[in-house]
N, C-alpha and C. Protein backbone atom coordinates (compact mmCIF):
# COMPACT_ATOMS: atom_id res chain seq x y z
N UNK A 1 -218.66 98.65 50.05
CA UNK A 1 -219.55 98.85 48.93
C UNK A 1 -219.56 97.56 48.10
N UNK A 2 -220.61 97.10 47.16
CA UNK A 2 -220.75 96.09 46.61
C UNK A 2 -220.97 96.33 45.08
N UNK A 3 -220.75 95.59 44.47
CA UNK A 3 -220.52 95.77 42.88
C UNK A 3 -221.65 96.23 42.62
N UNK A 4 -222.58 95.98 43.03
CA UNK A 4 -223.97 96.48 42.22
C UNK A 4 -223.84 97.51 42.96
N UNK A 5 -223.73 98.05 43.73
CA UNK A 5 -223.80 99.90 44.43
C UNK A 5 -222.74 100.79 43.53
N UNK A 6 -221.69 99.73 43.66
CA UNK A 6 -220.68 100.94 42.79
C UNK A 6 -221.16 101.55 41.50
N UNK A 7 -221.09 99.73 40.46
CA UNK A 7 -222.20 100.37 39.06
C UNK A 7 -223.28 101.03 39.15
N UNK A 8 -224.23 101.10 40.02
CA UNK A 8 -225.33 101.60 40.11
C UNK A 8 -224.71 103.42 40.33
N UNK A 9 -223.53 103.48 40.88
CA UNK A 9 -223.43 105.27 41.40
C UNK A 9 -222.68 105.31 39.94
N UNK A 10 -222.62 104.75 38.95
CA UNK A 10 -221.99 105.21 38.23
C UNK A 10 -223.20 106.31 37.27
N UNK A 11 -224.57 105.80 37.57
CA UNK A 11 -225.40 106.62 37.05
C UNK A 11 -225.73 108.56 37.84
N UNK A 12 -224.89 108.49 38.71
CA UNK A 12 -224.54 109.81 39.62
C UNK A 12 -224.09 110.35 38.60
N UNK A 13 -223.73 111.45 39.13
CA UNK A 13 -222.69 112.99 38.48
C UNK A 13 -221.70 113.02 39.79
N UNK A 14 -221.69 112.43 40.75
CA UNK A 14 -220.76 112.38 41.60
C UNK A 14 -220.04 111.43 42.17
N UNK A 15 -218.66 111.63 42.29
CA UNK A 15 -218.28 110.48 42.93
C UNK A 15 -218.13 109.83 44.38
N UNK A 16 -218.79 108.56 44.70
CA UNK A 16 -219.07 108.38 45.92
C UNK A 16 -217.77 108.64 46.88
N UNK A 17 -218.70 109.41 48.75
CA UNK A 17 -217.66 109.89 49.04
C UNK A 17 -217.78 108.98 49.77
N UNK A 18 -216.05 108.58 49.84
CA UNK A 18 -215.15 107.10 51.15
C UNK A 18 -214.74 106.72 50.00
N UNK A 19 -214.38 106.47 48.94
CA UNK A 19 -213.71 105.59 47.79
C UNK A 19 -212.24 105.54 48.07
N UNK A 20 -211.69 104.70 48.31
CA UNK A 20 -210.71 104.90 47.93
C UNK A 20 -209.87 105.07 46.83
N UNK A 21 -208.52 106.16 46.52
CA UNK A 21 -208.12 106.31 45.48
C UNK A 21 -208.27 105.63 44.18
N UNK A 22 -207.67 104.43 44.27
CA UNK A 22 -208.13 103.33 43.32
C UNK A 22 -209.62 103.26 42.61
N UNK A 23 -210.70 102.98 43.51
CA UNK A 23 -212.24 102.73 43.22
C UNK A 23 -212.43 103.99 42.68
N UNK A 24 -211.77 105.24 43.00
CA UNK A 24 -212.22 106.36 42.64
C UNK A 24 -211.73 106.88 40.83
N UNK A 25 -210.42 106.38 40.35
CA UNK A 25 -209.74 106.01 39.62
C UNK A 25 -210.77 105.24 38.17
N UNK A 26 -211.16 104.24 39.26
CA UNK A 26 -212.13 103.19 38.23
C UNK A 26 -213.16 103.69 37.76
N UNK A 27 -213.84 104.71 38.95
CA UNK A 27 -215.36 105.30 38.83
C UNK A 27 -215.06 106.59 37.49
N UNK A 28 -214.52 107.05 37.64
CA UNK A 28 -213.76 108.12 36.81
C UNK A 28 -214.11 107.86 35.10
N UNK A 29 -212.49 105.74 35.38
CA UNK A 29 -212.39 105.95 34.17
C UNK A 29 -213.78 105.56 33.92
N UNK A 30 -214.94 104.78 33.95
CA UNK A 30 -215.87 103.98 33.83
C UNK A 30 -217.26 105.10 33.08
N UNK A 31 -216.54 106.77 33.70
CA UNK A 31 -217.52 107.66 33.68
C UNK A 31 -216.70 108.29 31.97
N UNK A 32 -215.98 107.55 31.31
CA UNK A 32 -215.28 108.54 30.73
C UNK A 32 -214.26 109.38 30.77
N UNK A 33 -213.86 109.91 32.20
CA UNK A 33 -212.83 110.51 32.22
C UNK A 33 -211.35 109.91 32.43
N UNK A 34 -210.77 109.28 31.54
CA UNK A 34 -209.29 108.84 31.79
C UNK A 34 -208.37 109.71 32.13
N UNK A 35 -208.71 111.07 31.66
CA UNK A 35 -207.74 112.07 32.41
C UNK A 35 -207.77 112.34 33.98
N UNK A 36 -209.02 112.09 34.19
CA UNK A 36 -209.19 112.50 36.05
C UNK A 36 -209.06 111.01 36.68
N UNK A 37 -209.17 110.00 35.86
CA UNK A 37 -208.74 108.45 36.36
C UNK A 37 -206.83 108.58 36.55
N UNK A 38 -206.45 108.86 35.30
CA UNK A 38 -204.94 109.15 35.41
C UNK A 38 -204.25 109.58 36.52
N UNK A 39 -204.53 111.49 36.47
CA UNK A 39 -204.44 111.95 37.54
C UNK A 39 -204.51 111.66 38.92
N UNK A 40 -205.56 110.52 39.14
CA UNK A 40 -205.50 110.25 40.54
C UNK A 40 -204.34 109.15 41.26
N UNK A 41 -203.78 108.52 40.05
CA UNK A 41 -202.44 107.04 40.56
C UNK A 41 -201.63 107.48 40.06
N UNK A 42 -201.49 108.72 38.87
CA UNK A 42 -199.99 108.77 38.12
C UNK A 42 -198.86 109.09 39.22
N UNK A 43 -198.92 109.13 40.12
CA UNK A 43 -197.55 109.73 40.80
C UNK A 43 -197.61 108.46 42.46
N UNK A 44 -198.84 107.87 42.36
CA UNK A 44 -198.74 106.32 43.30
C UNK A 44 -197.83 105.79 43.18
N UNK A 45 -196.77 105.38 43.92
CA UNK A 45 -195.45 104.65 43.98
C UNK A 45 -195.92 102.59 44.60
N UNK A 46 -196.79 102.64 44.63
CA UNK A 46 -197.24 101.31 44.87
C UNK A 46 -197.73 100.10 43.40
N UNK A 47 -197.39 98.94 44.25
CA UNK A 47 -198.20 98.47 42.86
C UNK A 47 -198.95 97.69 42.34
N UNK A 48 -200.20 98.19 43.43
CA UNK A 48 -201.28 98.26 43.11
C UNK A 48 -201.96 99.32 42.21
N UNK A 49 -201.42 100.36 42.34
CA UNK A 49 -201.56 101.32 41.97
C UNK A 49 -200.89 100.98 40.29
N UNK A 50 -199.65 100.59 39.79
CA UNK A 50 -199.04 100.37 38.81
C UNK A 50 -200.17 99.83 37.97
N UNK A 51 -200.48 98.32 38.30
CA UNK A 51 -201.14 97.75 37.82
C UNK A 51 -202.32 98.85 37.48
N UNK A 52 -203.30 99.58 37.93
CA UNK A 52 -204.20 100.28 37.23
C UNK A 52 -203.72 101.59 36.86
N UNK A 53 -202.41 101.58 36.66
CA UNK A 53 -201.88 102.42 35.51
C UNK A 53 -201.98 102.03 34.28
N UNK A 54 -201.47 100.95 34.83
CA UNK A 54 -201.09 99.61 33.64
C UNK A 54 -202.63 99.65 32.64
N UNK A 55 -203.12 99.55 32.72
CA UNK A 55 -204.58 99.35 32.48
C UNK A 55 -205.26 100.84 31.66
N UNK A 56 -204.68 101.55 32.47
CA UNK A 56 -205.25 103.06 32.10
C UNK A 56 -204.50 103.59 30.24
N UNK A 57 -202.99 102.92 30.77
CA UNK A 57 -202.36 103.50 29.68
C UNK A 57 -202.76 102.55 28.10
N UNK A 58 -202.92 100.65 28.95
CA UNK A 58 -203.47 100.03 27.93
C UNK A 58 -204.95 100.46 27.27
N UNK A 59 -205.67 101.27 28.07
CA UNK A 59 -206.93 101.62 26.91
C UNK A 59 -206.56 102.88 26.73
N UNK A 60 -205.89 103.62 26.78
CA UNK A 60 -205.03 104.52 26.01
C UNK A 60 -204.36 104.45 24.44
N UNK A 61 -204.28 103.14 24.72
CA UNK A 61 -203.35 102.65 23.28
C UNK A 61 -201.89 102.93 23.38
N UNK A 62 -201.86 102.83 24.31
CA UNK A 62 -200.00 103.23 24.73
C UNK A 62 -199.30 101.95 25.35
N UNK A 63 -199.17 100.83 23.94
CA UNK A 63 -198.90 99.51 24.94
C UNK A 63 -197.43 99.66 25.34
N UNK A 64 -196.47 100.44 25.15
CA UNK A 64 -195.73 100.59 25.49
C UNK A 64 -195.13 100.84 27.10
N UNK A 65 -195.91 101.81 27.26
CA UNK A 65 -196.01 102.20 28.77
C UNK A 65 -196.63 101.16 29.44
N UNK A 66 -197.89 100.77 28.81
CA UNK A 66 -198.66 99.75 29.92
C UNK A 66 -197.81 98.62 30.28
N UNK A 67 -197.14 98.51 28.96
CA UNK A 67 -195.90 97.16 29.30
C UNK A 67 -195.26 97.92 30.20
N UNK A 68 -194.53 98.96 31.03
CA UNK A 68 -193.28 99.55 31.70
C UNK A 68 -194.32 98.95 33.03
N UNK A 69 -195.97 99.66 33.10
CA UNK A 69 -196.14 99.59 34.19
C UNK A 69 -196.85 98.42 34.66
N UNK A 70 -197.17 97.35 34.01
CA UNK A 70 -196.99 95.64 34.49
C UNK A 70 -196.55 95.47 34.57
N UNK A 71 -195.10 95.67 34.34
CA UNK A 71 -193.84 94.99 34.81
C UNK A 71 -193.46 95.48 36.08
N UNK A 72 -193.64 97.03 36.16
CA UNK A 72 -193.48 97.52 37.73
C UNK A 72 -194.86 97.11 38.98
N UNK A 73 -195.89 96.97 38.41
CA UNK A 73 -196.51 96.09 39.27
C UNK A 73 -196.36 94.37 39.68
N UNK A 74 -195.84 93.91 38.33
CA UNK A 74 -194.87 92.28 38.53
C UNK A 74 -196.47 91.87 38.40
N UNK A 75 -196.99 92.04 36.75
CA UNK A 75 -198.27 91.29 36.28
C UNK A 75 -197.70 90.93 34.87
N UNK A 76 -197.94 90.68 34.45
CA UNK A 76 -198.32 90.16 32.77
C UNK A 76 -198.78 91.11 32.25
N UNK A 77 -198.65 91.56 30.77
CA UNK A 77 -199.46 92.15 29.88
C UNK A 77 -200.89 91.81 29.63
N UNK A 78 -201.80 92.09 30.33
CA UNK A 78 -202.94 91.72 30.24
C UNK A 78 -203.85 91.34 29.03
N UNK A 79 -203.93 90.25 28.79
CA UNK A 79 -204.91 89.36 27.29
C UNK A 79 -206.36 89.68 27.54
N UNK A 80 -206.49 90.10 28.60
CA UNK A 80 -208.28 90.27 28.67
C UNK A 80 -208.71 91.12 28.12
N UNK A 81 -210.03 91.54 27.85
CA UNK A 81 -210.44 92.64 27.18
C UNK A 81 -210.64 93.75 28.09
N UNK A 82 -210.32 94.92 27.82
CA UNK A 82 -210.19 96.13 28.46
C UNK A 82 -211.40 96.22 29.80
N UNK A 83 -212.62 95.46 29.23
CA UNK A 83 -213.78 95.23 30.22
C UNK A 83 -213.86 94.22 30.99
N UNK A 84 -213.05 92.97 30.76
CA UNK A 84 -212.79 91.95 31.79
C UNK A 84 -211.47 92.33 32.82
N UNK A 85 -210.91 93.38 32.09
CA UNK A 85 -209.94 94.01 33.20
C UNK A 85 -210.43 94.88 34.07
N UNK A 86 -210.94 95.88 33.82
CA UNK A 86 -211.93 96.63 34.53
C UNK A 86 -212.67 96.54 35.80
N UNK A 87 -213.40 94.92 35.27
CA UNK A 87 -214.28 94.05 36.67
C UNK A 87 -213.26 93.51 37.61
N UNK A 88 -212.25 92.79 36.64
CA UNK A 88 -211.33 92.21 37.75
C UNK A 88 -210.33 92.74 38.86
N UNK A 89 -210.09 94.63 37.88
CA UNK A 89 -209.40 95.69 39.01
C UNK A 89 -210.65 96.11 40.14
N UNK A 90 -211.89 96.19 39.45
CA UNK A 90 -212.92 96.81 40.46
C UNK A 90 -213.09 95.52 41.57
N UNK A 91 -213.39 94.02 41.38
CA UNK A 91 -213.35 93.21 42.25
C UNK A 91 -212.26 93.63 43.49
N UNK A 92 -211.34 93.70 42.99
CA UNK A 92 -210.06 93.51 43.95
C UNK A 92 -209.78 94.76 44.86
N UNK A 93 -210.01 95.89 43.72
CA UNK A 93 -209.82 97.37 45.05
C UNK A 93 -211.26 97.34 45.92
N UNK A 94 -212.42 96.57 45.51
CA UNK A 94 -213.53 96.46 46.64
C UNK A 94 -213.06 95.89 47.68
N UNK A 95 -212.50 94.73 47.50
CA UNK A 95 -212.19 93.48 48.80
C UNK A 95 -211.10 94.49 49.45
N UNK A 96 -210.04 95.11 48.76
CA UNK A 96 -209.14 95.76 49.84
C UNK A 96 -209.91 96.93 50.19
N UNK A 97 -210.82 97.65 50.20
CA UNK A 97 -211.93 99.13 50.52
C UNK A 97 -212.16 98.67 51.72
């Protein structure tokens, strides 16, 4: 899938089927739902997965945690804005899809 297909299904009510966990995660939070974005990595032991914990909990406002889970992914506290993080997690779980 390609960035403009993904944003473009974001105008759906559904989420595209083949996503993987991650993309599905993103589509979620992107739709509003951080609880059904959550739900889908909170218990991912990988960390890839960390890292868009990491992310989830930072637009949460929980820098606390987001700090536990960059560090368990082995990133930095992320300086970007919640939306330059966003593109740069969606870039990367595309190339691995």
């Amino acid at each position: 899938m390609t960035i403009e297909a993904f944003k473009e299904s974001l105008s759906s009510e559904k989420v595209p089927i083949g996503l993987s966990v991650h993309l599905q995660a993103l589509w979620y939070d992107a739709k509003g739902d951080w609880d059904k974005a959550h739900g889908l990595i909170d218990s991912l032991p990988d960390k890839d997965s960390a890292y868009l914990h990491a992310y989830l909990h930072r637009k949460e406002g929980d820098m606390g945690n987001a700090g536990y889970w960059y560090n368990k992914a082995g990133k930095l506290f992320s300086s970007k804005t919640l939306e330059e993080e966003w593109e740069e997690l969606l870039h990367y779980f595309l190339q691995k899809d």
